[in-house]
C-alpha atoms as a PDB file:
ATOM      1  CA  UNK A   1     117.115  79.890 127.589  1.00  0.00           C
ATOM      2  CA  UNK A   2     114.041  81.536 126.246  1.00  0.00           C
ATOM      3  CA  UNK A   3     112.072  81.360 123.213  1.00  0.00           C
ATOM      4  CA  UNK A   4     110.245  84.297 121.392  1.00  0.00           C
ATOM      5  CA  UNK A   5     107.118  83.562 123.487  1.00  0.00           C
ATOM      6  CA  UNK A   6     109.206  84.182 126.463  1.00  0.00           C
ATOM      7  CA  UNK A   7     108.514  80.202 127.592  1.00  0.00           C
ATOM      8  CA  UNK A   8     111.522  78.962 129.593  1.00  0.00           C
ATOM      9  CA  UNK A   9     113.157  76.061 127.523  1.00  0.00           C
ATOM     10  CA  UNK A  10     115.438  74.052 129.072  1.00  0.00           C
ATOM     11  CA  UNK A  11     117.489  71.425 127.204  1.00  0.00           C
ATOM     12  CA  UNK A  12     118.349  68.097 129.172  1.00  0.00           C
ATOM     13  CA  UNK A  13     121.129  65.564 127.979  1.00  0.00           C
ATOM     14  CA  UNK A  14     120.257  62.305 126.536  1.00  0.00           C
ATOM     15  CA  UNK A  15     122.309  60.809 128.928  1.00  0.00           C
ATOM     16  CA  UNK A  16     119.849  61.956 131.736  1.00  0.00           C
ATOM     17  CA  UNK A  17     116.828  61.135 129.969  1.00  0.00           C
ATOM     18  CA  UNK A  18     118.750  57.610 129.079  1.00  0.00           C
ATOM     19  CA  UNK A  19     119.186  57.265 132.812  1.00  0.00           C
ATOM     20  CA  UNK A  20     115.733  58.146 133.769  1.00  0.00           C
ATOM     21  CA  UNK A  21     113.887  55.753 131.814  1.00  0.00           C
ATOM     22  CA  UNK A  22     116.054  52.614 132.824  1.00  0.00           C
ATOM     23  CA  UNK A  23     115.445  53.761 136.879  1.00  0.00           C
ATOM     24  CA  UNK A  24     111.664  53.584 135.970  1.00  0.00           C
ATOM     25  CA  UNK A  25     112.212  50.310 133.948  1.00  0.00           C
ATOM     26  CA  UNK A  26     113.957  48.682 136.612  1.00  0.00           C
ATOM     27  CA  UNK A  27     111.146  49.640 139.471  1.00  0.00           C
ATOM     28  CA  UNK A  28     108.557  48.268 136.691  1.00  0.00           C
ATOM     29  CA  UNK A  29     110.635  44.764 136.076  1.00  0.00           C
ATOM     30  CA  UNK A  30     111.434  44.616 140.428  1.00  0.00           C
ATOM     31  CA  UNK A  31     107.795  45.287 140.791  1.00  0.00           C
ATOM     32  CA  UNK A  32     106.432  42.049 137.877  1.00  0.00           C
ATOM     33  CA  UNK A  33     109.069  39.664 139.783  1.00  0.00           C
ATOM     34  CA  UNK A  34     107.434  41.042 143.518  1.00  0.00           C
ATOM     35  CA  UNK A  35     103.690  40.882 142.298  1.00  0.00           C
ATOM     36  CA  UNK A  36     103.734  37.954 139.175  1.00  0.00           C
ATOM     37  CA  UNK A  37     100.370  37.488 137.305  1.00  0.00           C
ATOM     38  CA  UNK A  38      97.779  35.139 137.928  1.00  0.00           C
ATOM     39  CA  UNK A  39      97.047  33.754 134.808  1.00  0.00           C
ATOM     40  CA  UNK A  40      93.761  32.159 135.480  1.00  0.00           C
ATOM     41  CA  UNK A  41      92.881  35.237 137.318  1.00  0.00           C
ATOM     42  CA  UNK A  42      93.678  37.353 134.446  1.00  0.00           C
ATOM     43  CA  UNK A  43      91.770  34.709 131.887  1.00  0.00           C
ATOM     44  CA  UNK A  44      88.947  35.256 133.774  1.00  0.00           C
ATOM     45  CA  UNK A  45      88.901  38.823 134.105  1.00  0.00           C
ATOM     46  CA  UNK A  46      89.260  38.828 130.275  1.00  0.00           C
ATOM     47  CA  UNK A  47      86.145  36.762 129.831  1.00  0.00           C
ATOM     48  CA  UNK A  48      84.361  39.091 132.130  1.00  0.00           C
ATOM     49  CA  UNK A  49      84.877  41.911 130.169  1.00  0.00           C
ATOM     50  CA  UNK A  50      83.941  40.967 127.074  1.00  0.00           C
ATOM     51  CA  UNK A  51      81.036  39.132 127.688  1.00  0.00           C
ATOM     52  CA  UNK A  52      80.003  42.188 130.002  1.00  0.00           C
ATOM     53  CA  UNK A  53      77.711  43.667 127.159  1.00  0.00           C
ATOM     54  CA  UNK A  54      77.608  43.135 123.445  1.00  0.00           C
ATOM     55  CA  UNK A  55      78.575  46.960 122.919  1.00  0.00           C
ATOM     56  CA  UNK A  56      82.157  46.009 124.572  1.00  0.00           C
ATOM     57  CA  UNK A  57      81.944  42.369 122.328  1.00  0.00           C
ATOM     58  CA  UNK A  58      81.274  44.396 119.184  1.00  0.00           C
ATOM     59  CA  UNK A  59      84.691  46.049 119.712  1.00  0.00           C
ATOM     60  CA  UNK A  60      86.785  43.171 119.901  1.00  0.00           C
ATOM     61  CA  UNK A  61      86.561  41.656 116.482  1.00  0.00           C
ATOM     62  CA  UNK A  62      87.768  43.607 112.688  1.00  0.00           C
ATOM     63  CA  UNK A  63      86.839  42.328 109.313  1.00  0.00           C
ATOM     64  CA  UNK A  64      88.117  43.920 106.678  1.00  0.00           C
ATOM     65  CA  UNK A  65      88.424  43.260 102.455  1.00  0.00           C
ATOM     66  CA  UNK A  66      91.350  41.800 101.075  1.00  0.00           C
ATOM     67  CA  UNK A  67      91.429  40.757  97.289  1.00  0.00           C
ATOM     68  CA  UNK A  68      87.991  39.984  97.675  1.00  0.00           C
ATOM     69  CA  UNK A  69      87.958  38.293 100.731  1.00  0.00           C
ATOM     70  CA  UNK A  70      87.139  39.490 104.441  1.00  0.00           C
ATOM     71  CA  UNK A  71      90.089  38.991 106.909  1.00  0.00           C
ATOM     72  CA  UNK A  72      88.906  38.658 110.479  1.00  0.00           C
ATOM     73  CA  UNK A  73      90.359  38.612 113.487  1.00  0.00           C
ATOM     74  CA  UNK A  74      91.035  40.107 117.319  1.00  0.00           C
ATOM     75  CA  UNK A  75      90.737  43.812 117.041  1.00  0.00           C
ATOM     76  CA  UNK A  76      93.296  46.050 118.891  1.00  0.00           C
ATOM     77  CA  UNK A  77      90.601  46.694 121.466  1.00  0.00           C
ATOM     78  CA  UNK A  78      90.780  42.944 122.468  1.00  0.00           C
ATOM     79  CA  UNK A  79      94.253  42.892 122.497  1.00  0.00           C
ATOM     80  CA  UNK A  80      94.393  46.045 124.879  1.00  0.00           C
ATOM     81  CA  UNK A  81      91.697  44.000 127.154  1.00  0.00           C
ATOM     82  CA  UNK A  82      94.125  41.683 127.537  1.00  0.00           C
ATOM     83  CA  UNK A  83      97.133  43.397 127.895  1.00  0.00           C
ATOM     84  CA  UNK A  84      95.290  45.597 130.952  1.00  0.00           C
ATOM     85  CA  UNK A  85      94.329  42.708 132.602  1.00  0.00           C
ATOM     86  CA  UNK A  86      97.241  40.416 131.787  1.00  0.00           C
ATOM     87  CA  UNK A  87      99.457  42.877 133.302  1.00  0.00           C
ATOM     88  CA  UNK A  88     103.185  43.487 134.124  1.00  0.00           C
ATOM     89  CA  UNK A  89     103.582  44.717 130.790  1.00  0.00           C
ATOM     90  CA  UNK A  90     105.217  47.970 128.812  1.00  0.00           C
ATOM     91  CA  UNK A  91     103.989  48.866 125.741  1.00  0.00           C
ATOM     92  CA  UNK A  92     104.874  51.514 123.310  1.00  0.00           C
ATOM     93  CA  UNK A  93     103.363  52.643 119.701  1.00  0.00           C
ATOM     94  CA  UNK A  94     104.649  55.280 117.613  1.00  0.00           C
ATOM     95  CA  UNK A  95     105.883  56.427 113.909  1.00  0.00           C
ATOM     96  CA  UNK A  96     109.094  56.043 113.109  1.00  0.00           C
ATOM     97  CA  UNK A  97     109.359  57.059 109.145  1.00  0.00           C
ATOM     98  CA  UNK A  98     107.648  58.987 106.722  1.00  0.00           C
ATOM     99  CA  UNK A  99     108.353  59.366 103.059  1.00  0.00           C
ATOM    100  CA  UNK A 100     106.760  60.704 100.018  1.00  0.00           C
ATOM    101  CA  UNK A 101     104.622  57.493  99.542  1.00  0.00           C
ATOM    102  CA  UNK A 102     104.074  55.077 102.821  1.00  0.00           C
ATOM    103  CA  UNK A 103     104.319  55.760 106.674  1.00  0.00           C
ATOM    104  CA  UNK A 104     105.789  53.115 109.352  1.00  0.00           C
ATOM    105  CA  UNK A 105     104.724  52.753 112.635  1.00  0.00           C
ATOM    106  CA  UNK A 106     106.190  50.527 115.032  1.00  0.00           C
ATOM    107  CA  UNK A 107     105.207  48.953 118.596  1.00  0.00           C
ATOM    108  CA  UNK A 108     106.671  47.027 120.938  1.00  0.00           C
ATOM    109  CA  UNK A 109     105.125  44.891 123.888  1.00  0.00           C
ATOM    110  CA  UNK A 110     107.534  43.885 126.480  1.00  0.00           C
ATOM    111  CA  UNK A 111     106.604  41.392 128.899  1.00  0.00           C
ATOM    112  CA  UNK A 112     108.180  42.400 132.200  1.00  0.00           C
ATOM    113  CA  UNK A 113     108.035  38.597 133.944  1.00  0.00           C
ATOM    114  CA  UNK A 114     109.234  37.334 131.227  1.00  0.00           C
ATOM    115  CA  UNK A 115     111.733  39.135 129.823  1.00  0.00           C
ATOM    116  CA  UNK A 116     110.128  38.668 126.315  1.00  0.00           C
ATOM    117  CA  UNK A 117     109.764  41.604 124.113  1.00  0.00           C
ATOM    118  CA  UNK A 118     108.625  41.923 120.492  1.00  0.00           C
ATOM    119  CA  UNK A 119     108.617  44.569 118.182  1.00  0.00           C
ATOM    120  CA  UNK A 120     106.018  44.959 115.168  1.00  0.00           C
ATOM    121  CA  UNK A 121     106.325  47.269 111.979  1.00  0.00           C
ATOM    122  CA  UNK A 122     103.254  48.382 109.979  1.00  0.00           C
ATOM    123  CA  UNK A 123     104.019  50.503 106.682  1.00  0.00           C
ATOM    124  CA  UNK A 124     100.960  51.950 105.514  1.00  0.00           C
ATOM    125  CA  UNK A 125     100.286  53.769 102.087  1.00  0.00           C
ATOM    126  CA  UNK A 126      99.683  57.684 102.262  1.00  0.00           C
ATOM    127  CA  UNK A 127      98.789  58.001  98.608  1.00  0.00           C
ATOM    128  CA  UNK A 128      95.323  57.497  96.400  1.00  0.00           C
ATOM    129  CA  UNK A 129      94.591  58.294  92.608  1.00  0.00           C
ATOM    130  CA  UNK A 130      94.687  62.337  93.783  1.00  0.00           C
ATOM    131  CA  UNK A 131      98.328  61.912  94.765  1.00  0.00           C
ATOM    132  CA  UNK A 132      99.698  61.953  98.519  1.00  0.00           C
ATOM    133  CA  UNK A 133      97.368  62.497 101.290  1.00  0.00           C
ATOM    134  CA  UNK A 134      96.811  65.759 103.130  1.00  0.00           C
ATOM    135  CA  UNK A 135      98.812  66.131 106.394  1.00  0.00           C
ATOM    136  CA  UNK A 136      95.257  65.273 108.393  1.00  0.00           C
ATOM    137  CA  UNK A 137      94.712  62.110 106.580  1.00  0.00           C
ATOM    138  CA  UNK A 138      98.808  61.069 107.086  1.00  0.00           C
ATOM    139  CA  UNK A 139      97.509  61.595 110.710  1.00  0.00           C
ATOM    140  CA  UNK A 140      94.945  59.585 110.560  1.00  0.00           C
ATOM    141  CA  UNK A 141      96.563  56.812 109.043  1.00  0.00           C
ATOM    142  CA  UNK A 142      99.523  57.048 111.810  1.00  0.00           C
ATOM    143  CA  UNK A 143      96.834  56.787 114.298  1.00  0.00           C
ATOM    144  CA  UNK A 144      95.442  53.777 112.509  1.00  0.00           C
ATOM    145  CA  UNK A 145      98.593  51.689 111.712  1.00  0.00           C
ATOM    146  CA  UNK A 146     100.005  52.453 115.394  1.00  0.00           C
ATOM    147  CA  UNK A 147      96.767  50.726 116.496  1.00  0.00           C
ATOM    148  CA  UNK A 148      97.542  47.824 114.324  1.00  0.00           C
ATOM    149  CA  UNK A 149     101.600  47.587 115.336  1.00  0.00           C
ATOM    150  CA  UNK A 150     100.589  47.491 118.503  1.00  0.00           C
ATOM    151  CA  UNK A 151      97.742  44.736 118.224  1.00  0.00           C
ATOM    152  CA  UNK A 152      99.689  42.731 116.527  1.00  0.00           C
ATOM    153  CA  UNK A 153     102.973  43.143 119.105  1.00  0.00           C
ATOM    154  CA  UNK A 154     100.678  42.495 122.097  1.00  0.00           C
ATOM    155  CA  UNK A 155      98.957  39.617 120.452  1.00  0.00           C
ATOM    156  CA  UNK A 156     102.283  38.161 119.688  1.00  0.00           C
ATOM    157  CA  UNK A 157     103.699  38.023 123.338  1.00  0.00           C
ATOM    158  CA  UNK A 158      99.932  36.751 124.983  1.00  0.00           C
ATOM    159  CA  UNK A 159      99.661  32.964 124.406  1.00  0.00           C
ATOM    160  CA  UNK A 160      97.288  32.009 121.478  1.00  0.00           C
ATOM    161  CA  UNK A 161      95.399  29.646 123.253  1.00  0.00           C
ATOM    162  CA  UNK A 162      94.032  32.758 125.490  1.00  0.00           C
ATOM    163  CA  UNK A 163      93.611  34.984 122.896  1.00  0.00           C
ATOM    164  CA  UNK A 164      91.468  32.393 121.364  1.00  0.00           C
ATOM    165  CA  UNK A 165      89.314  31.657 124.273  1.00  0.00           C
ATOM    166  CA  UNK A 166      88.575  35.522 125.376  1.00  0.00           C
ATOM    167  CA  UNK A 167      88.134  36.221 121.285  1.00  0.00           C
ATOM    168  CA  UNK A 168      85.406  33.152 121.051  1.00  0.00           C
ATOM    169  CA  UNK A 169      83.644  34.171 124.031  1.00  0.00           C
ATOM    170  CA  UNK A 170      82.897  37.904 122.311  1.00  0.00           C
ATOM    171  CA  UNK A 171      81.945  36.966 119.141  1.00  0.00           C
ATOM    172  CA  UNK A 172      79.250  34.215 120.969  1.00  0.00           C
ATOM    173  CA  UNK A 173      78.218  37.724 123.111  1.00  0.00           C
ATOM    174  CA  UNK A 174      78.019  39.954 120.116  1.00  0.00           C
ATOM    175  CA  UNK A 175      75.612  37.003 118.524  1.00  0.00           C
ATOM    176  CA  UNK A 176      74.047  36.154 121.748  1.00  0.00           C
ATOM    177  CA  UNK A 177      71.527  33.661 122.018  1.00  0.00           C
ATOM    178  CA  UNK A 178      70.896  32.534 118.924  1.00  0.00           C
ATOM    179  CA  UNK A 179      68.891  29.091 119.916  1.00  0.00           C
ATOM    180  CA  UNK A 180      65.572  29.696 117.698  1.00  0.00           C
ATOM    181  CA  UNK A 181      64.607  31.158 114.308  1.00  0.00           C
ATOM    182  CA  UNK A 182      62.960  34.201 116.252  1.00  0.00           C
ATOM    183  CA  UNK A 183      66.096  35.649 118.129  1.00  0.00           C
ATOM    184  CA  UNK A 184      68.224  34.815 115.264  1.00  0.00           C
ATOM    185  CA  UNK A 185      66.237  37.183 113.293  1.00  0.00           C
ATOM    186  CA  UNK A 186      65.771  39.847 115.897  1.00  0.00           C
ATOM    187  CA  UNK A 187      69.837  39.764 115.841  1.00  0.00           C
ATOM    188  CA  UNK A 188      70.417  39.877 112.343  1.00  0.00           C
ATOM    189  CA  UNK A 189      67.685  42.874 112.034  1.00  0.00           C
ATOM    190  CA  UNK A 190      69.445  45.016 114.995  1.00  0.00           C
ATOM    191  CA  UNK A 191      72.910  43.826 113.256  1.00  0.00           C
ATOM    192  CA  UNK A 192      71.877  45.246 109.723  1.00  0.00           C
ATOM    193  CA  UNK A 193      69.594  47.946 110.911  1.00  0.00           C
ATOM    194  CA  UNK A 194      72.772  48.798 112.533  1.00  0.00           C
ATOM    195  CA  UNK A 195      74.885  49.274 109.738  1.00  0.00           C
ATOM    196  CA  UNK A 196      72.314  50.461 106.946  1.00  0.00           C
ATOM    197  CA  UNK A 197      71.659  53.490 109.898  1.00  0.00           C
ATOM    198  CA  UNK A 198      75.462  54.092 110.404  1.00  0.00           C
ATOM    199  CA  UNK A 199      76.996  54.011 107.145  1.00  0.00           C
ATOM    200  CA  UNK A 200      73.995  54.609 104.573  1.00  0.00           C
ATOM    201  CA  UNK A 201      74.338  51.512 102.782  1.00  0.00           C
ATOM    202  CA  UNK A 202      72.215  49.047 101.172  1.00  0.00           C
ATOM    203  CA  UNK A 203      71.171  45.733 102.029  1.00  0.00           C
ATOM    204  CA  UNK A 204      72.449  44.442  98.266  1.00  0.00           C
ATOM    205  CA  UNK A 205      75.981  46.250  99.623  1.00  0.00           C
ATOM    206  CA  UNK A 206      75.632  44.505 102.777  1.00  0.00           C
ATOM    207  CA  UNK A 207      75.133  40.856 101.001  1.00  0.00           C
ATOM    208  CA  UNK A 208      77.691  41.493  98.348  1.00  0.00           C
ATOM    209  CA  UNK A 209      80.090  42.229 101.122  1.00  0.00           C
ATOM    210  CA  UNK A 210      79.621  39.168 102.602  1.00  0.00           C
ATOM    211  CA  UNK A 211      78.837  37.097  99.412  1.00  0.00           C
ATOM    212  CA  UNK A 212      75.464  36.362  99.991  1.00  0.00           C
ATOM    213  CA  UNK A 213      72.061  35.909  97.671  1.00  0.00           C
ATOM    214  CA  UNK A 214      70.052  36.917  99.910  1.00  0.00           C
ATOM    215  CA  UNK A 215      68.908  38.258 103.534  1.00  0.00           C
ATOM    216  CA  UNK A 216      67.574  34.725 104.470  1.00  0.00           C
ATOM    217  CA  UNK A 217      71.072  33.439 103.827  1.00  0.00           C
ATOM    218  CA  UNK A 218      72.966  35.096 106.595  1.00  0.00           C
ATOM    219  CA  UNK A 219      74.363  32.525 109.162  1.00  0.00           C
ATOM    220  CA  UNK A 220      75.819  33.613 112.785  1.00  0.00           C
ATOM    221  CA  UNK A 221      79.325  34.319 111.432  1.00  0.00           C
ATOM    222  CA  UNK A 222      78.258  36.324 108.828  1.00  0.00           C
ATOM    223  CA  UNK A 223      76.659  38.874 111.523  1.00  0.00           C
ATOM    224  CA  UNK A 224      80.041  38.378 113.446  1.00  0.00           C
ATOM    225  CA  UNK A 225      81.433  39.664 110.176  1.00  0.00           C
ATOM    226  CA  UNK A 226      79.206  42.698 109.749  1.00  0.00           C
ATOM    227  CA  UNK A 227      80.204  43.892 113.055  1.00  0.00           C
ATOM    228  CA  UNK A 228      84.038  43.578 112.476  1.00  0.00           C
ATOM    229  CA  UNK A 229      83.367  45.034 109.489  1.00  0.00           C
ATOM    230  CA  UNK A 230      81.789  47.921 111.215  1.00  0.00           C
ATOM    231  CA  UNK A 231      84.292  48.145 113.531  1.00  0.00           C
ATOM    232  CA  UNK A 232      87.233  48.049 110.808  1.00  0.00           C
ATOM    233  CA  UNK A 233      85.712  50.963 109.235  1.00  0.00           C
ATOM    234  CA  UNK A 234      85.227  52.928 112.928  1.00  0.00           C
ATOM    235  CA  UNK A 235      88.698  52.466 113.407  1.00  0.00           C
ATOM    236  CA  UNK A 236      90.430  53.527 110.053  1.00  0.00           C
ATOM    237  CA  UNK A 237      91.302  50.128 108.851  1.00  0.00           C
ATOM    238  CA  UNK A 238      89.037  50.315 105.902  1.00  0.00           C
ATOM    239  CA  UNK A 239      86.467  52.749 104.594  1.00  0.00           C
ATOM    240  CA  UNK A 240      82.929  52.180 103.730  1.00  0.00           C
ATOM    241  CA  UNK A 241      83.666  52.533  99.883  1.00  0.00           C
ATOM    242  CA  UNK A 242      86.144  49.521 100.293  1.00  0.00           C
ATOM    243  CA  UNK A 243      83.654  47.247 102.406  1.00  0.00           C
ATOM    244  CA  UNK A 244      80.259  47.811 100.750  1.00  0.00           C
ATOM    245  CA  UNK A 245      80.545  50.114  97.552  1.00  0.00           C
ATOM    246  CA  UNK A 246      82.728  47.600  95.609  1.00  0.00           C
ATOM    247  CA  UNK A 247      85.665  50.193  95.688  1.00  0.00           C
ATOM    248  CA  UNK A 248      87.646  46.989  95.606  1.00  0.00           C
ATOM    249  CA  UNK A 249      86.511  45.866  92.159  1.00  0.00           C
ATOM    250  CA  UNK A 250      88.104  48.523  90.804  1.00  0.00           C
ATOM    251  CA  UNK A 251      91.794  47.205  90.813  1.00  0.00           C
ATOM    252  CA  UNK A 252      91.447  43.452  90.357  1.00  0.00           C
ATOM    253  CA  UNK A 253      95.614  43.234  90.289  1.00  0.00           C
ATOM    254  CA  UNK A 254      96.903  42.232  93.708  1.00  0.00           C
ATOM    255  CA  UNK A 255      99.169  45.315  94.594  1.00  0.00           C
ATOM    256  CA  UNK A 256     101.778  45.423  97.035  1.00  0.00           C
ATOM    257  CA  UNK A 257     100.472  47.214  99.396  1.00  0.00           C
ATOM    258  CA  UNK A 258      97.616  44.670  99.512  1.00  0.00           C
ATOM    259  CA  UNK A 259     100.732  42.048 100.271  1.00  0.00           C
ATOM    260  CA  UNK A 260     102.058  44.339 103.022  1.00  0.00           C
ATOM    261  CA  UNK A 261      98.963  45.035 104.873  1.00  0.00           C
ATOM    262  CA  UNK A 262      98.221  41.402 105.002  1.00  0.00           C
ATOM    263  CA  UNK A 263     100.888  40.178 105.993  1.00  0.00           C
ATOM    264  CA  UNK A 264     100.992  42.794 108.519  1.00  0.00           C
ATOM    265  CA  UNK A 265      97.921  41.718 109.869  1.00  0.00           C
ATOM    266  CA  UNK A 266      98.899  38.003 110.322  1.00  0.00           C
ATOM    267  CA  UNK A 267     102.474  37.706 111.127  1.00  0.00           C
ATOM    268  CA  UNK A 268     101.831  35.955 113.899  1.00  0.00           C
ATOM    269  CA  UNK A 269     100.760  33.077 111.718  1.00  0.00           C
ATOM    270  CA  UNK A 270     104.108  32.917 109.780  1.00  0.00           C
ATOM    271  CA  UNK A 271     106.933  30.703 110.620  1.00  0.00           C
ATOM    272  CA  UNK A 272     110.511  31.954 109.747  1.00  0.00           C
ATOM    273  CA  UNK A 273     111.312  30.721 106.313  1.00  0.00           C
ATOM    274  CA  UNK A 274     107.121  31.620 105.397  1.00  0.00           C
ATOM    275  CA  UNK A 275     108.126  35.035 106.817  1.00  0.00           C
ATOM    276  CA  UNK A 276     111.629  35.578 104.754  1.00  0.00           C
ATOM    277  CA  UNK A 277     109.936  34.088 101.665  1.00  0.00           C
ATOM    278  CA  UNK A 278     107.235  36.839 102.182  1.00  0.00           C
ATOM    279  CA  UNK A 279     109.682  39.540 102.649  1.00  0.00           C
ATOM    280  CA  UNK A 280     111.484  39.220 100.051  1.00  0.00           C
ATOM    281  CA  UNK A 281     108.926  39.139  97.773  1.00  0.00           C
ATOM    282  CA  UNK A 282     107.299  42.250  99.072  1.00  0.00           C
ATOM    283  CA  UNK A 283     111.040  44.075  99.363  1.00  0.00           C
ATOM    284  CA  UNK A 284     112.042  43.133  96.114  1.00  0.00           C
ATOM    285  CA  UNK A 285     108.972  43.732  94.140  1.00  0.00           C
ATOM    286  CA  UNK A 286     108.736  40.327  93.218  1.00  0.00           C
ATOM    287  CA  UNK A 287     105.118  40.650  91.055  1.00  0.00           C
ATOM    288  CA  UNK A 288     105.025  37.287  89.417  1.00  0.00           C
ATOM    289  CA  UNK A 289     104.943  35.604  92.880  1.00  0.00           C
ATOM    290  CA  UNK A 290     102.062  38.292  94.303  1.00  0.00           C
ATOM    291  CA  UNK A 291      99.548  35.781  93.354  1.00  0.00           C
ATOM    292  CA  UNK A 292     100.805  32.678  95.285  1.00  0.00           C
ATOM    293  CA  UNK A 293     102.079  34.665  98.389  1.00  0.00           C
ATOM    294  CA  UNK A 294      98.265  36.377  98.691  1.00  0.00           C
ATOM    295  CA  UNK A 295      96.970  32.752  98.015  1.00  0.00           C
ATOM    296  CA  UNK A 296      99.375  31.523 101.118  1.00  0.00           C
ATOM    297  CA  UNK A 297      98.815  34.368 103.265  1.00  0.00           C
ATOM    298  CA  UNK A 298      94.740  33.890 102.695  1.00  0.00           C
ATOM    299  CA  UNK A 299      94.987  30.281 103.156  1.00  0.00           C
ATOM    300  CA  UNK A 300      96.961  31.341 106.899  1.00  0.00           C
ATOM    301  CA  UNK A 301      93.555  32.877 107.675  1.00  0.00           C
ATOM    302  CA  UNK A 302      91.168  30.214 107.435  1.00  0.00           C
ATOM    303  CA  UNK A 303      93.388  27.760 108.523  1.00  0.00           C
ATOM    304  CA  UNK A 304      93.195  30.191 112.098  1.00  0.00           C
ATOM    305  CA  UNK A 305      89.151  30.182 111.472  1.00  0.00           C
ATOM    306  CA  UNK A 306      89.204  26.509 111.004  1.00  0.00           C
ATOM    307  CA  UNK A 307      91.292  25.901 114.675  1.00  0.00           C
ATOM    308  CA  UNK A 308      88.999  28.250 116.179  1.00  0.00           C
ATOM    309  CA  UNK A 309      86.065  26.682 114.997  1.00  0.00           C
ATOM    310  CA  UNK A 310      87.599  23.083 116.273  1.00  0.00           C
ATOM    311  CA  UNK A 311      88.250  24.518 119.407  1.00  0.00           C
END
């Protein structure tokens, strides 16, 4: 038939396009089992890539607030490293609901070889003080919570210990040599120079993002911090109000979106009655346990710094 713009449309059954896709799935699987991975090979690309330059390094890490602490961790960009490299894999991101006050987006990373496939849900919160946000901005936030869906699907199905490595090895690139007093100062002066230039901020907004006196106080992972906080903000999981201007300050409740987004953000770190507890909680509206689920959630996080650090 034909529309109004006299374009041809042509309608085509579900039951064809059903067909399609499984032909195509079934050439990708034949295809994994006739060409499997090479897992040291695909390690070591990994490595290569982001230790190529510390532009690519800067990418791979996020830091972000979250009731007054940064959460850090592998950005999506390292997790799409990986996944290129890693291969024999289908991946998908996309929205799947929208109602008058949050947006879901959903992923799934399917590991061809293996036959393992997971699926990850981010809801996101398309409403501020002004009421709900502007069809652009419920855009943007799509974009932003399909990038985190599928992060944290593809980071779920890649073995931690890898992740790990290729994750150490860019935050040592985006540091760099840091052996005497004079390139550790050159760094943190590019680092901050970086930021103030980008984003307009102070250096009191810089050290009260990171909890720090004082200039002379910044260590190496506080610079890996900066630049995952840099990055969080380049890709629309935080704003530079939130991670400098003390935005944060302003609601000192935990909220439950605050619950959501963290948990969200470390699933992966959740075993199944941690993960049901947590659920519920956030489902039911459960407000006099928001305090000791954000306490177990945080503590999740640095116990992850801690093994990385050990490692």
């Amino acid at each position: 038939m034909e529309n109004n713009d006299n374009e041809i449309v042509q309608s085509v059954s579900p039951q064809i396009v059903y067909e399609q896709d499984k032909a195509a799935i079934d050439i990708q699987i034949s295809t994994a089992k006739a060409y499997p991975r090479n897992i040291r090979r695909a390690t070591d690309n990994a490595l290569a890539i982001v230790t190529m330059d510390p532009a690519i390094a800067q990418t791979c890490t996020y830091s972000v607030p979250r009731g007054g602490k940064k959460v850090s961790g592998p950005s999506v960009h390292l997790a799409k490293i990986i996944a290129q490299v890693w291969g024999n894999m289908r991946i998908d991101a996309k929205v799947v609901d929208i109602d008058n006050v949050r947006i879901t987006s959903e992923a799934v990373c399917w590991d061809l070889e293996s036959n393992l496939a997971i699926k990850a849900q981010i809801k996101r919160s398309i409403t501020s003080r002004n009421g709900r946000f502007s069809e652009d901005m419920i855009t943007v936030t799509g974009n932003a919570a399909n990038s985190i869906a599928l992060r944290n699907a593809v980071l779920s199905v890649i073995p931690k210990g890898i992740v790990d490595k290729v994750y150490n090895a860019a935050k040592a690139t985006i540091t760099g040599d840091l052996s005497d007093k004079t390139k550790f100062i050159a760094k943190r002066v590019e680092i901050l120079t970086g930021l103030r230039d980008a984003f307009g901020i102070s250096d009191k907004e810089i050290l009260s993002a990171i909890g720090k006196a004082s200039i002379d106080f910044i260590d190496g992972d506080d610079l890996v911090t900066l630049v995952g906080v840099g990055q969080a903000i380049r890709d629309g999981d935080t704003t530079v109000e939130q991670a400098f201007k003390g935005e944060k300050t302003k609601e000192q409740a935990i909220t439950v979106e605050q619950l959501q987004s963290l948990m969200d953000e470390k699933i992966a770190l959740l075993n199944k009655s941690e993960f049901d507890s947590a659920k519920r909680i956030i489902d039911k509206k459960e407000t006099d346990s928001y305090k000791k689920l954000f306490d177990i959630l945080t503590a999740k996080t640095d116990e992850q710094d801690s093994e990385n650090k050990d490692k």
